[in-house]
C-alpha atoms as a PDB file:
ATOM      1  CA  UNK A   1      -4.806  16.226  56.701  1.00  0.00           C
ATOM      2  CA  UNK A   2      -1.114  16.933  56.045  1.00  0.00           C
ATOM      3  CA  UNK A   3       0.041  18.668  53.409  1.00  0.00           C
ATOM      4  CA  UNK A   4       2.765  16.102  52.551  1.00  0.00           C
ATOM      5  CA  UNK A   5      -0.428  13.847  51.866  1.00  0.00           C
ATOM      6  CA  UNK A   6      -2.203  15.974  50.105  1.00  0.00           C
ATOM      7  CA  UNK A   7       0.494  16.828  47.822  1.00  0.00           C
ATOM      8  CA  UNK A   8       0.723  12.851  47.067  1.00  0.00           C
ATOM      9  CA  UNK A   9      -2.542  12.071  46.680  1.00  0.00           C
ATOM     10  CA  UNK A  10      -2.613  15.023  43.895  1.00  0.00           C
ATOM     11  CA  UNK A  11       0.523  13.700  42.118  1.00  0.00           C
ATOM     12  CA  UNK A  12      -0.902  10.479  41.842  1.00  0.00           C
ATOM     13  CA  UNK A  13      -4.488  11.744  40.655  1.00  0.00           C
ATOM     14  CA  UNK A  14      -2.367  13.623  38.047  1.00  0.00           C
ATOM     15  CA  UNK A  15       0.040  10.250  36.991  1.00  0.00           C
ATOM     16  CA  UNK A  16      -3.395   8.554  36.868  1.00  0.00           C
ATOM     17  CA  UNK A  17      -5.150  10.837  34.959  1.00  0.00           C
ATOM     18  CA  UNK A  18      -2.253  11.123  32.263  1.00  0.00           C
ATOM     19  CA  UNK A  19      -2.209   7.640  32.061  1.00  0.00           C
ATOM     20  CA  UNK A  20      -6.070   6.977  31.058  1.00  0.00           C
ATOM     21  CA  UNK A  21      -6.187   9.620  28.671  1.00  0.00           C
ATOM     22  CA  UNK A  22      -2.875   8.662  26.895  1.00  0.00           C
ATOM     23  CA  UNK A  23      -4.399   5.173  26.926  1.00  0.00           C
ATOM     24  CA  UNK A  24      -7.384   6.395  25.397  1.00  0.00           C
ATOM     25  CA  UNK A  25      -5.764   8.611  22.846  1.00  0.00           C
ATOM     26  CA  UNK A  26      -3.883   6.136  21.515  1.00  0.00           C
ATOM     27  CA  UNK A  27      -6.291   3.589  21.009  1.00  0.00           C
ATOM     28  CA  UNK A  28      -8.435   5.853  19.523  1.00  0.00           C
ATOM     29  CA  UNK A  29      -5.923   6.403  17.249  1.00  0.00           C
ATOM     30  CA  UNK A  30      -5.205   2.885  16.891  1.00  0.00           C
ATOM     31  CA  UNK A  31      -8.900   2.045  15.467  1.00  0.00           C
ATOM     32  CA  UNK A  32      -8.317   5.347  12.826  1.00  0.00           C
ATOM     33  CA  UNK A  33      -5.690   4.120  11.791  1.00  0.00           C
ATOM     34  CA  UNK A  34      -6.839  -0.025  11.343  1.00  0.00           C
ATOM     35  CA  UNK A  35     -10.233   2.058   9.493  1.00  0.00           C
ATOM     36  CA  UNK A  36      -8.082   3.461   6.887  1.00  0.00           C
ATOM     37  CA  UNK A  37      -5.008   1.286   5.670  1.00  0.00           C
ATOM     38  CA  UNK A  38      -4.941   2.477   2.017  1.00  0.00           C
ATOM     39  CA  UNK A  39      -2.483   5.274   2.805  1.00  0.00           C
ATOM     40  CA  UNK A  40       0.145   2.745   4.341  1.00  0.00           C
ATOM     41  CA  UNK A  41       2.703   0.690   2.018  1.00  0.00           C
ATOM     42  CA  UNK A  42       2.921  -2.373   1.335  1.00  0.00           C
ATOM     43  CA  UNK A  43       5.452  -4.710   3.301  1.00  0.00           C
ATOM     44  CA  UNK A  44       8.509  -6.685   2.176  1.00  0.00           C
ATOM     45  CA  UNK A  45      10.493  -8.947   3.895  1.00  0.00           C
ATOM     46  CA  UNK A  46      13.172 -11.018   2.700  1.00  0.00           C
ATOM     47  CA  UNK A  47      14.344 -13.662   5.135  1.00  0.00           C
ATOM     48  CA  UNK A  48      16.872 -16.490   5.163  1.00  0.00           C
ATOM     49  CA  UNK A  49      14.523 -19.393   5.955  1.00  0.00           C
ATOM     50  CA  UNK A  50      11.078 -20.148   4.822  1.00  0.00           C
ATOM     51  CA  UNK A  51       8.525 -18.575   7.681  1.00  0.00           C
ATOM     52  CA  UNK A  52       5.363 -20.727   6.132  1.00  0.00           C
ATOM     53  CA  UNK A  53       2.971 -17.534   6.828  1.00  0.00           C
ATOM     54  CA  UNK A  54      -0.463 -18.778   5.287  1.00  0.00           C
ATOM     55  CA  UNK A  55      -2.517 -15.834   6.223  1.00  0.00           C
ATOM     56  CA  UNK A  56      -4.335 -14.036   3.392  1.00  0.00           C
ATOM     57  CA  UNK A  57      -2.798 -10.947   1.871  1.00  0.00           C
ATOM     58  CA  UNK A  58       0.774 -12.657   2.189  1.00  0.00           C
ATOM     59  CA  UNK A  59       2.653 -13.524  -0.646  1.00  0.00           C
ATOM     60  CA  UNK A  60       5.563 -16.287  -0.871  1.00  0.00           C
ATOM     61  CA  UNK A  61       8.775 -16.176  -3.324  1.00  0.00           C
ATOM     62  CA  UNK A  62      11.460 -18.293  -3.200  1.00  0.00           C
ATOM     63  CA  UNK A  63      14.083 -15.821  -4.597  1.00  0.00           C
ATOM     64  CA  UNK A  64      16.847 -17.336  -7.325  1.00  0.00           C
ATOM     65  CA  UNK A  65      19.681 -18.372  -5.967  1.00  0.00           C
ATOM     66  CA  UNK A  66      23.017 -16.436  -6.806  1.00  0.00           C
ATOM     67  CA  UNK A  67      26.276 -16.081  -5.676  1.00  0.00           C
ATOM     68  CA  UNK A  68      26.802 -14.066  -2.347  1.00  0.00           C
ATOM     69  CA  UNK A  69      22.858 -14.020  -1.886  1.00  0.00           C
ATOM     70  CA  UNK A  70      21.871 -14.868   1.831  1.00  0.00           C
ATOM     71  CA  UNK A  71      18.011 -14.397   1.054  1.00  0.00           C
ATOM     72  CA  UNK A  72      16.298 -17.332  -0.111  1.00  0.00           C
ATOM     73  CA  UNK A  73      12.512 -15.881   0.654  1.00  0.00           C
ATOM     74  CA  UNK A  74      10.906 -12.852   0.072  1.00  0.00           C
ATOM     75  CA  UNK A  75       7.403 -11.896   1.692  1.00  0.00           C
ATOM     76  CA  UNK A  76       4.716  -9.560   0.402  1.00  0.00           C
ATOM     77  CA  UNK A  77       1.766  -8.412   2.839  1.00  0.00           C
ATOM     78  CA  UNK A  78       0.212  -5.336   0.942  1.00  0.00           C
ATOM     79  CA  UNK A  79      -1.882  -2.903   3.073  1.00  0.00           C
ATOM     80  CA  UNK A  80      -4.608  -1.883   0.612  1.00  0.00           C
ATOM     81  CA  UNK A  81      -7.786  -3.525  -0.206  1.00  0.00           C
ATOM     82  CA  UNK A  82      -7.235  -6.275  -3.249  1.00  0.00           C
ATOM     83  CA  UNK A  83     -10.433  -8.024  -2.587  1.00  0.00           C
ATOM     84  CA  UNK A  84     -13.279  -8.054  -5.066  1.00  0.00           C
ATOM     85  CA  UNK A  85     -16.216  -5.932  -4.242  1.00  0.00           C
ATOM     86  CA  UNK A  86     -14.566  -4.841  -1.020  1.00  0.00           C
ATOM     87  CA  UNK A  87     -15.933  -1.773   0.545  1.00  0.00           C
ATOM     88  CA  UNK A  88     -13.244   0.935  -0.389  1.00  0.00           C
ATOM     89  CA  UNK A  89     -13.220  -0.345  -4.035  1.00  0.00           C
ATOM     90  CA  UNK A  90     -10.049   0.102  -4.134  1.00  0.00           C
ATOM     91  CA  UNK A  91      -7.474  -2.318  -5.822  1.00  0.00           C
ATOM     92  CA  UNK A  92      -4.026  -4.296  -4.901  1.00  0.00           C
ATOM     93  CA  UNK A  93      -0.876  -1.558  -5.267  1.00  0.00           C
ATOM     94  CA  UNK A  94       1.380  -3.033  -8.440  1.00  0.00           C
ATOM     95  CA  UNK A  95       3.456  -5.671  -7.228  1.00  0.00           C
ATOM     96  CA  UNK A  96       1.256  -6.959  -3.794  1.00  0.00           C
ATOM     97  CA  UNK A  97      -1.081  -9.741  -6.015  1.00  0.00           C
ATOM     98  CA  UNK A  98      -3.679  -8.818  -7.340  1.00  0.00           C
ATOM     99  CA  UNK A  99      -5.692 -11.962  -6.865  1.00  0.00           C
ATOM    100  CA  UNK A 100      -9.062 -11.979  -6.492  1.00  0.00           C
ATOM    101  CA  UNK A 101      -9.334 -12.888  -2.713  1.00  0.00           C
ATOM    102  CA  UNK A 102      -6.875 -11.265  -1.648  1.00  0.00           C
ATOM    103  CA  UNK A 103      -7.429  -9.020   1.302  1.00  0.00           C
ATOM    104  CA  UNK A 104      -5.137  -7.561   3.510  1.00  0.00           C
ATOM    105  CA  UNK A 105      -3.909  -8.019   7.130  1.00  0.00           C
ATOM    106  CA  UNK A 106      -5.901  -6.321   9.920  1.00  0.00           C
ATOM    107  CA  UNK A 107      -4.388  -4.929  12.355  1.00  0.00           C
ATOM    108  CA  UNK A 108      -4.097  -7.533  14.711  1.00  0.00           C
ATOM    109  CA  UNK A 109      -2.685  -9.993  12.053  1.00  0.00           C
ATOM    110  CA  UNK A 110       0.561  -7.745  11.810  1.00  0.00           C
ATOM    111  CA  UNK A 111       1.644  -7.505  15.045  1.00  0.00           C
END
């Protein structure tokens, strides 16, 4: 075997190798992260048109209108736990509704 082979079949074990375990690190990290989504703040986002999001844990607000405002909408999605008898125990953060009900978006819901 040449050594010009060898030296490519190494540099792609190594590329490949790299690859799986950055794959694996990060979706390990991934699922910590989607197991503990207390720490993370809540979202806003105020947008120009209405986005009709119905999914639980978002809140609609048609903001006032004033002069010079561009925003007519404003969007709440908070990240802890608001439901009743949840798990955590753990309650909506001020200002996300605190409606019973209420739970927030997984992980796969935000993207």
């Amino acid at each position: 075997m040449s050594p010009a082979l060898v030296l490519v079949v190494v540099a792609v074990s190594l590329f490949w190798t790299t690859a799986t375990v950055a794959q694996w690190s990060g979706r390990g990290l991934a699922m910590a992260q989607a197991r503990s989504l207390d720490p993370l703040p809540s979202v806003i986002v105020d947008t120009k048109e209405r986005l009709f999001l119905r999914s639980p844990g978002i809140e609609e607000t048609a903001l006032p209108a004033a002069p010079g405002q561009t925003m007519r909408y404003r969007y709440r999605a908070c990240s802890s736990s608001s439901r009743t008898g949840s798990r955590s125990g753990s309650s909506a953060k001020p200002g996300c509704g605190s409606r019973p009900g209420v739970r927030p978006l997984t992980w796969w819901e935000r993207c």
